[in-house]
PDB file of N, CA and C in Angstrom:
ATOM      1  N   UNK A   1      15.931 -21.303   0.335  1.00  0.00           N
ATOM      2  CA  UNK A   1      15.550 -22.178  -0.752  1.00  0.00           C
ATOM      3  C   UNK A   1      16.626 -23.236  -0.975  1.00  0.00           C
ATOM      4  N   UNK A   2      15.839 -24.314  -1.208  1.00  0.00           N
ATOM      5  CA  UNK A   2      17.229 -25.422  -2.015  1.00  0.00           C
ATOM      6  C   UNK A   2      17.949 -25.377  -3.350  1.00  0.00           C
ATOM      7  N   UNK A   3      18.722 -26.233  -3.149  1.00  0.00           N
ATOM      8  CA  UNK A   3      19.478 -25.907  -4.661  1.00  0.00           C
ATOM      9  C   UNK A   3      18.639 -26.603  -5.693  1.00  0.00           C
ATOM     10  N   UNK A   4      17.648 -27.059  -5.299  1.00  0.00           N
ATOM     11  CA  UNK A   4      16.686 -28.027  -6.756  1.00  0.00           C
ATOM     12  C   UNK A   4      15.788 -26.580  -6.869  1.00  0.00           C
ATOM     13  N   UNK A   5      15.573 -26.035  -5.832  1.00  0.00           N
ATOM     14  CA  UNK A   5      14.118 -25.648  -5.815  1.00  0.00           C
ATOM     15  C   UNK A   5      14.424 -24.377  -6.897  1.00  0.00           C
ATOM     16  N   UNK A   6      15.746 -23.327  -6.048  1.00  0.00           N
ATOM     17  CA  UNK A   6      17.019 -22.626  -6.831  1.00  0.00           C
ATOM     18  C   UNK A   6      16.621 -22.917  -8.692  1.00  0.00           C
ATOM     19  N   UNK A   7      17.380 -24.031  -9.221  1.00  0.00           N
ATOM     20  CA  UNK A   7      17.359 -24.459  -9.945  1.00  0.00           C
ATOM     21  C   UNK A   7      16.144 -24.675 -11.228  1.00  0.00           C
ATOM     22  N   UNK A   8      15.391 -25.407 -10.496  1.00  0.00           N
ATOM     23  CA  UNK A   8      13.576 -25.026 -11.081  1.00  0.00           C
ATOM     24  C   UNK A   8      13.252 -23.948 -11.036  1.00  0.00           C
ATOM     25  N   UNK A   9      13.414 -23.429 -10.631  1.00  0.00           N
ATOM     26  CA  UNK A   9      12.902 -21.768 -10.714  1.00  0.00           C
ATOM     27  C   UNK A   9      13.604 -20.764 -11.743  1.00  0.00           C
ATOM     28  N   UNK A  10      15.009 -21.008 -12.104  1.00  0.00           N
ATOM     29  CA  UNK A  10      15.671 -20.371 -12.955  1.00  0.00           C
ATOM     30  C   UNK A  10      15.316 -20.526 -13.976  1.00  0.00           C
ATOM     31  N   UNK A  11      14.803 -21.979 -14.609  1.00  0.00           N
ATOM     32  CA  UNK A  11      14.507 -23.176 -15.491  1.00  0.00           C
ATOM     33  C   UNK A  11      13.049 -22.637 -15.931  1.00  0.00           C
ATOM     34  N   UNK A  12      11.924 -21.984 -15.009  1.00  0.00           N
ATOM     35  CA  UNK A  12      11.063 -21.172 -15.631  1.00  0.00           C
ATOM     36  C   UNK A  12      11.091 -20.273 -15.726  1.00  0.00           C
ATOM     37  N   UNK A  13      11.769 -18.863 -15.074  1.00  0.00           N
ATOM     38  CA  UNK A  13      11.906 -18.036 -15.250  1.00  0.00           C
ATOM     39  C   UNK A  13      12.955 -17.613 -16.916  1.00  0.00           C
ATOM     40  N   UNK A  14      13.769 -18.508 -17.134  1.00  0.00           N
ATOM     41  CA  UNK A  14      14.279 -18.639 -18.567  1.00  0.00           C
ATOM     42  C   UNK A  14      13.538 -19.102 -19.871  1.00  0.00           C
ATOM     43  N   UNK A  15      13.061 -19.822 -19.472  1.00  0.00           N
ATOM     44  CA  UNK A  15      11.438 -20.057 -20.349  1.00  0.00           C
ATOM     45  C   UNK A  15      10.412 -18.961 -20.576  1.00  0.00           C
ATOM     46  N   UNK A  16       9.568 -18.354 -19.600  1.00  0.00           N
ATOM     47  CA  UNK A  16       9.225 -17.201 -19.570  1.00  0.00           C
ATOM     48  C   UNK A  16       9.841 -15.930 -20.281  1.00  0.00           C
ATOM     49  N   UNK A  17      11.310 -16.363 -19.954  1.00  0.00           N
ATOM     50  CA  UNK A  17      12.304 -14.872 -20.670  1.00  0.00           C
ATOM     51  C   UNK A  17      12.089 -15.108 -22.067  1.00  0.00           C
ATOM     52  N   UNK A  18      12.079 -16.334 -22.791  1.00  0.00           N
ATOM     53  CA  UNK A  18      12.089 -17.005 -23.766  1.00  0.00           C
ATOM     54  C   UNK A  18      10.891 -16.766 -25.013  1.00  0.00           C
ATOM     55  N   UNK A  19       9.731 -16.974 -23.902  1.00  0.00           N
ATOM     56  CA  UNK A  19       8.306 -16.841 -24.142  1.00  0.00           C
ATOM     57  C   UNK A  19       8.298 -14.645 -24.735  1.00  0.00           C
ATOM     58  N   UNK A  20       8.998 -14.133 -23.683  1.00  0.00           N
ATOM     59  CA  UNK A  20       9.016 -12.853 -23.724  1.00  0.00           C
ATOM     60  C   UNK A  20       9.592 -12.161 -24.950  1.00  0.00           C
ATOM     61  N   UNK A  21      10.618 -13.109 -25.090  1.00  0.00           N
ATOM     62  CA  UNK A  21      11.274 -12.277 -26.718  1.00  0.00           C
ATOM     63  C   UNK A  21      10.303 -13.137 -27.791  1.00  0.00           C
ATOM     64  N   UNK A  22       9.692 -14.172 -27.919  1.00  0.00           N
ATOM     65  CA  UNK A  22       8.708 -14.234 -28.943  1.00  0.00           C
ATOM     66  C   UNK A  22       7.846 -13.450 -28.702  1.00  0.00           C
ATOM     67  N   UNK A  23       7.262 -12.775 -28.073  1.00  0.00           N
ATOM     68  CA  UNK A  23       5.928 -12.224 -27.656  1.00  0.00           C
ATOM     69  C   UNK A  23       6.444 -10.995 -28.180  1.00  0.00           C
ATOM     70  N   UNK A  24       7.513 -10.035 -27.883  1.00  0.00           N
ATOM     71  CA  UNK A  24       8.007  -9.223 -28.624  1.00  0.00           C
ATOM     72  C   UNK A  24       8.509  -9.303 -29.899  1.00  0.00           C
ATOM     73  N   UNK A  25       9.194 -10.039 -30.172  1.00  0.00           N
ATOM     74  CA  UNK A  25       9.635 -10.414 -32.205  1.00  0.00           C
ATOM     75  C   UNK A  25       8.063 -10.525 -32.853  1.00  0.00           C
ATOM     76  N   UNK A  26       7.004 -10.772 -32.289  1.00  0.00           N
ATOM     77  CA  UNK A  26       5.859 -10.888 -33.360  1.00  0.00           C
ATOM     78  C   UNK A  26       5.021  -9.648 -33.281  1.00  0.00           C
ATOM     79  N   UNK A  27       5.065  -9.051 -31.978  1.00  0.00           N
ATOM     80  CA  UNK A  27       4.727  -7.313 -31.808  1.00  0.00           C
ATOM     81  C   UNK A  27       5.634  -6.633 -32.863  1.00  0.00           C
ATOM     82  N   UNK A  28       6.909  -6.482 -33.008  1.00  0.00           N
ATOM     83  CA  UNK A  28       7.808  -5.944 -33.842  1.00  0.00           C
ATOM     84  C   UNK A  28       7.316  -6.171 -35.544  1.00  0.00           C
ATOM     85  N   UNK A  29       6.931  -7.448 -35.511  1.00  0.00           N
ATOM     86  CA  UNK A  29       6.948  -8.031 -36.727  1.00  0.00           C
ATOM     87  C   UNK A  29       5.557  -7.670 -37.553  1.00  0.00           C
ATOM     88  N   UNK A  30       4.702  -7.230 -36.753  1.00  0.00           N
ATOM     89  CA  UNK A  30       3.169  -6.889 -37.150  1.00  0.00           C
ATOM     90  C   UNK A  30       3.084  -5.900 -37.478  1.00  0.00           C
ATOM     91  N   UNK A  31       2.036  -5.347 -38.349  1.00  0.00           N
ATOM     92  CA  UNK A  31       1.985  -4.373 -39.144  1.00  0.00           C
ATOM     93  C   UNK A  31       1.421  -3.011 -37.678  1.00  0.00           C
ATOM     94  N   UNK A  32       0.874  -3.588 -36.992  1.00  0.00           N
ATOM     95  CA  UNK A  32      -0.096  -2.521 -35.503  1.00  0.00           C
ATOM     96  C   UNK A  32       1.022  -2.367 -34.315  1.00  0.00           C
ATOM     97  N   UNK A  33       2.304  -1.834 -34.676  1.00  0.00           N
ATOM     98  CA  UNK A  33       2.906  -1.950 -33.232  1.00  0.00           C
ATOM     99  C   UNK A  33       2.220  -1.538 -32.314  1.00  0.00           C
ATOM    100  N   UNK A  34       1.752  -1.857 -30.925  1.00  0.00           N
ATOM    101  CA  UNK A  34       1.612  -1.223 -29.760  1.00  0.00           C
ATOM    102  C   UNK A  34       3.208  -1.075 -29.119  1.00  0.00           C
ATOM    103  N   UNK A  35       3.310   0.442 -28.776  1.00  0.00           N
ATOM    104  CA  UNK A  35       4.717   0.533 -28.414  1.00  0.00           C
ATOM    105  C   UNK A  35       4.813   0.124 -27.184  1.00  0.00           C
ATOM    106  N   UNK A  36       4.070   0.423 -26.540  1.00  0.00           N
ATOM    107  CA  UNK A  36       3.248   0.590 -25.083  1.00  0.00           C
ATOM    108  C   UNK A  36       3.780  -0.833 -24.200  1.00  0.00           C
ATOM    109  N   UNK A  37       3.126  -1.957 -24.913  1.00  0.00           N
ATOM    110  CA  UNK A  37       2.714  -3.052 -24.844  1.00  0.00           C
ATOM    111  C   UNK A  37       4.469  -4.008 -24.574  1.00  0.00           C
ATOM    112  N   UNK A  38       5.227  -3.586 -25.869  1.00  0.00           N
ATOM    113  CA  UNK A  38       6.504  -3.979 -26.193  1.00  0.00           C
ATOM    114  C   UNK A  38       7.333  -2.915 -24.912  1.00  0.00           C
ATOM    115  N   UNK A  39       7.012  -1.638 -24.464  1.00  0.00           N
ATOM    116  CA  UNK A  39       7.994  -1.394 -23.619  1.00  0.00           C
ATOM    117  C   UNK A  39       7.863  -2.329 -22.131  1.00  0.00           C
ATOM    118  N   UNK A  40       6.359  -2.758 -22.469  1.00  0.00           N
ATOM    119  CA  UNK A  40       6.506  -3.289 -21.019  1.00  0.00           C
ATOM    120  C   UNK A  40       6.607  -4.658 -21.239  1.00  0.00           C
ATOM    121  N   UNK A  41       6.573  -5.299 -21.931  1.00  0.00           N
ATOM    122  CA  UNK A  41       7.643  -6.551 -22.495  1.00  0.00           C
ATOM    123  C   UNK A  41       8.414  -7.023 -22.189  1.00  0.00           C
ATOM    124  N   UNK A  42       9.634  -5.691 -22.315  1.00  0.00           N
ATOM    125  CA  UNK A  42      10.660  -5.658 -22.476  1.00  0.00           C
ATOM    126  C   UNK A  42      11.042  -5.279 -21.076  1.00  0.00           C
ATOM    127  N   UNK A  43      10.267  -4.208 -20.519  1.00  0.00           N
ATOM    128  CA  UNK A  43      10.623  -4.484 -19.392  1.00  0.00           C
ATOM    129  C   UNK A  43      10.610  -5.578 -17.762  1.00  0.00           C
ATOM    130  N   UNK A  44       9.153  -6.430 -18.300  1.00  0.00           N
ATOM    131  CA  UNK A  44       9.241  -7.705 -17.722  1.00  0.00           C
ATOM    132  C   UNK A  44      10.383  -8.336 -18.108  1.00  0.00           C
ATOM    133  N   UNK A  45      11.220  -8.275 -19.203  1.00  0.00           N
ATOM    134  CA  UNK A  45      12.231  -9.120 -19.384  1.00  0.00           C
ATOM    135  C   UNK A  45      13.133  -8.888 -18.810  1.00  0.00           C
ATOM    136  N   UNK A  46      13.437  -7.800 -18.577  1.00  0.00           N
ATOM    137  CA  UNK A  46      14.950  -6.940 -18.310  1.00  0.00           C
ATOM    138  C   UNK A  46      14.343  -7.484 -16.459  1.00  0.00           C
ATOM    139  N   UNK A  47      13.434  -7.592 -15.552  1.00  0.00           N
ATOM    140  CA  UNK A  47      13.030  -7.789 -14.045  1.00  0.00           C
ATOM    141  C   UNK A  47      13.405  -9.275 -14.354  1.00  0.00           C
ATOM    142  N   UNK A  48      13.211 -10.557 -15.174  1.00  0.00           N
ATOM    143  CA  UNK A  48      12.970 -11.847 -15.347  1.00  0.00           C
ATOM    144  C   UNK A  48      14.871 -11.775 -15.407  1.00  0.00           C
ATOM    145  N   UNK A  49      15.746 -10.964 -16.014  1.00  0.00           N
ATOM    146  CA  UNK A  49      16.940 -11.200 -16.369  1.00  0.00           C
ATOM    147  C   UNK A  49      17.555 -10.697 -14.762  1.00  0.00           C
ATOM    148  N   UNK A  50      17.031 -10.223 -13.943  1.00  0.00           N
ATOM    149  CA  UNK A  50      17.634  -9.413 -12.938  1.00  0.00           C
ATOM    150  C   UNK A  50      17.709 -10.958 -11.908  1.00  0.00           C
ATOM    151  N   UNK A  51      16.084 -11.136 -11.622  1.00  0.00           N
ATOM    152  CA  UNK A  51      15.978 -12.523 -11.037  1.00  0.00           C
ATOM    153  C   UNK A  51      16.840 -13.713 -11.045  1.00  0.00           C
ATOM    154  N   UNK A  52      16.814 -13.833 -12.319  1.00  0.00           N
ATOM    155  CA  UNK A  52      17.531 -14.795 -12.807  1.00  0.00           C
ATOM    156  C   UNK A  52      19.385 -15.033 -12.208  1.00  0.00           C
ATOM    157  N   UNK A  53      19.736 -13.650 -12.643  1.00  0.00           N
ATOM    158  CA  UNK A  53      20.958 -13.305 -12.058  1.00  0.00           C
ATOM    159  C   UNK A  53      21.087 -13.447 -10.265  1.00  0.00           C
ATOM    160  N   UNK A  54      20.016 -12.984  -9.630  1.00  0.00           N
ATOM    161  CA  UNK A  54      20.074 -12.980  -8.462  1.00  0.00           C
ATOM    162  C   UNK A  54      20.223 -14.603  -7.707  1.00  0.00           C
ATOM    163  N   UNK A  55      19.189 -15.048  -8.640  1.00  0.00           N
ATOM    164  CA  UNK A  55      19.404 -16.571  -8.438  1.00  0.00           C
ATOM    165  C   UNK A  55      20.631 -17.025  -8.497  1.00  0.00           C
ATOM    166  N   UNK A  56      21.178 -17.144  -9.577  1.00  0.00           N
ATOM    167  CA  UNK A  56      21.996 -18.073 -10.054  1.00  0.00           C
ATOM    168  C   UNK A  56      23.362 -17.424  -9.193  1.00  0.00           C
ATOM    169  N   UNK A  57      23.528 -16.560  -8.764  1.00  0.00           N
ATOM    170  CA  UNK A  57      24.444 -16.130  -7.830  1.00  0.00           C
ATOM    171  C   UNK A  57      24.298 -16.714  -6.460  1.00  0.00           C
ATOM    172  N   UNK A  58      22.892 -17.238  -5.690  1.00  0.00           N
ATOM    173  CA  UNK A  58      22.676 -17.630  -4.853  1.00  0.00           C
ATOM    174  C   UNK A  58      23.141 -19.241  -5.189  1.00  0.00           C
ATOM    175  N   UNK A  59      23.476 -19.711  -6.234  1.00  0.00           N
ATOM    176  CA  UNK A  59      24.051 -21.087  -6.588  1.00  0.00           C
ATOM    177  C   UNK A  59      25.382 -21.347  -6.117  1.00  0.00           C
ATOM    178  N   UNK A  60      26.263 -20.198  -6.394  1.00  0.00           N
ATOM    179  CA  UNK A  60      27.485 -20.378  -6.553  1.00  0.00           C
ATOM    180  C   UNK A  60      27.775 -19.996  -4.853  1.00  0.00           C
ATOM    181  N   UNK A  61      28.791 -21.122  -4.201  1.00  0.00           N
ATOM    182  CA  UNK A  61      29.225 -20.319  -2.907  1.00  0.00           C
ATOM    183  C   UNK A  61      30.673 -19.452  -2.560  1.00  0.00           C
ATOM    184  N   UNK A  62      30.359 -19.050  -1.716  1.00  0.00           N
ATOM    185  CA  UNK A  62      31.221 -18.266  -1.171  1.00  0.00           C
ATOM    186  C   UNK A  62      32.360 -18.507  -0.458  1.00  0.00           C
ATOM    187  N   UNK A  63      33.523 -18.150  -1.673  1.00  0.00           N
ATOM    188  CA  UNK A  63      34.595 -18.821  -0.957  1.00  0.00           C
ATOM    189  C   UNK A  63      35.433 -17.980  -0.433  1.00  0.00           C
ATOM    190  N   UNK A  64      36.101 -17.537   0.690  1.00  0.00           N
ATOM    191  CA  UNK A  64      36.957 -16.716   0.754  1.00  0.00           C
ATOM    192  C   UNK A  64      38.191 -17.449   0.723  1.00  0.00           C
ATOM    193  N   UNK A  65      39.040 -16.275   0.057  1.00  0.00           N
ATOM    194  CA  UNK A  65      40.549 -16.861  -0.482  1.00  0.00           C
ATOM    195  C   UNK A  65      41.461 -16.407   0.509  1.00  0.00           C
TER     196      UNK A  65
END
């Protein structure tokens, strides 16, 4: 992948992460929790935060000292 392409991709996947904790703060916030619903939420978030990391490591190069 390129470093734009790299880049755009982090850029939605952080958005999405974004999208994910509202989607959970208003599950939390409602009187009907589905717990169910919020564990897997949360766990799309925690896979979206892994990505993310994986990416943004593929940004930085490798320097040996």
């Amino acid at each position: 992948m390129e470093i734009e392409d790299i880049a755009r991709r982090i850029y939605i996947l952080r958005q999405e992460h974004r999208d994910l904790d509202a989607a959970i703060d208003a599950l939390l916030t409602g009187t009907g929790r589905d717990q169910l619903q919020i564990a897997r939420l949360k766990k799309r978030k925690l896979r979206l935060r892994d990505e993310i990391s994986m990416l943004e490591d593929q940004l930085i190069p490798d320097i040996i000292a």
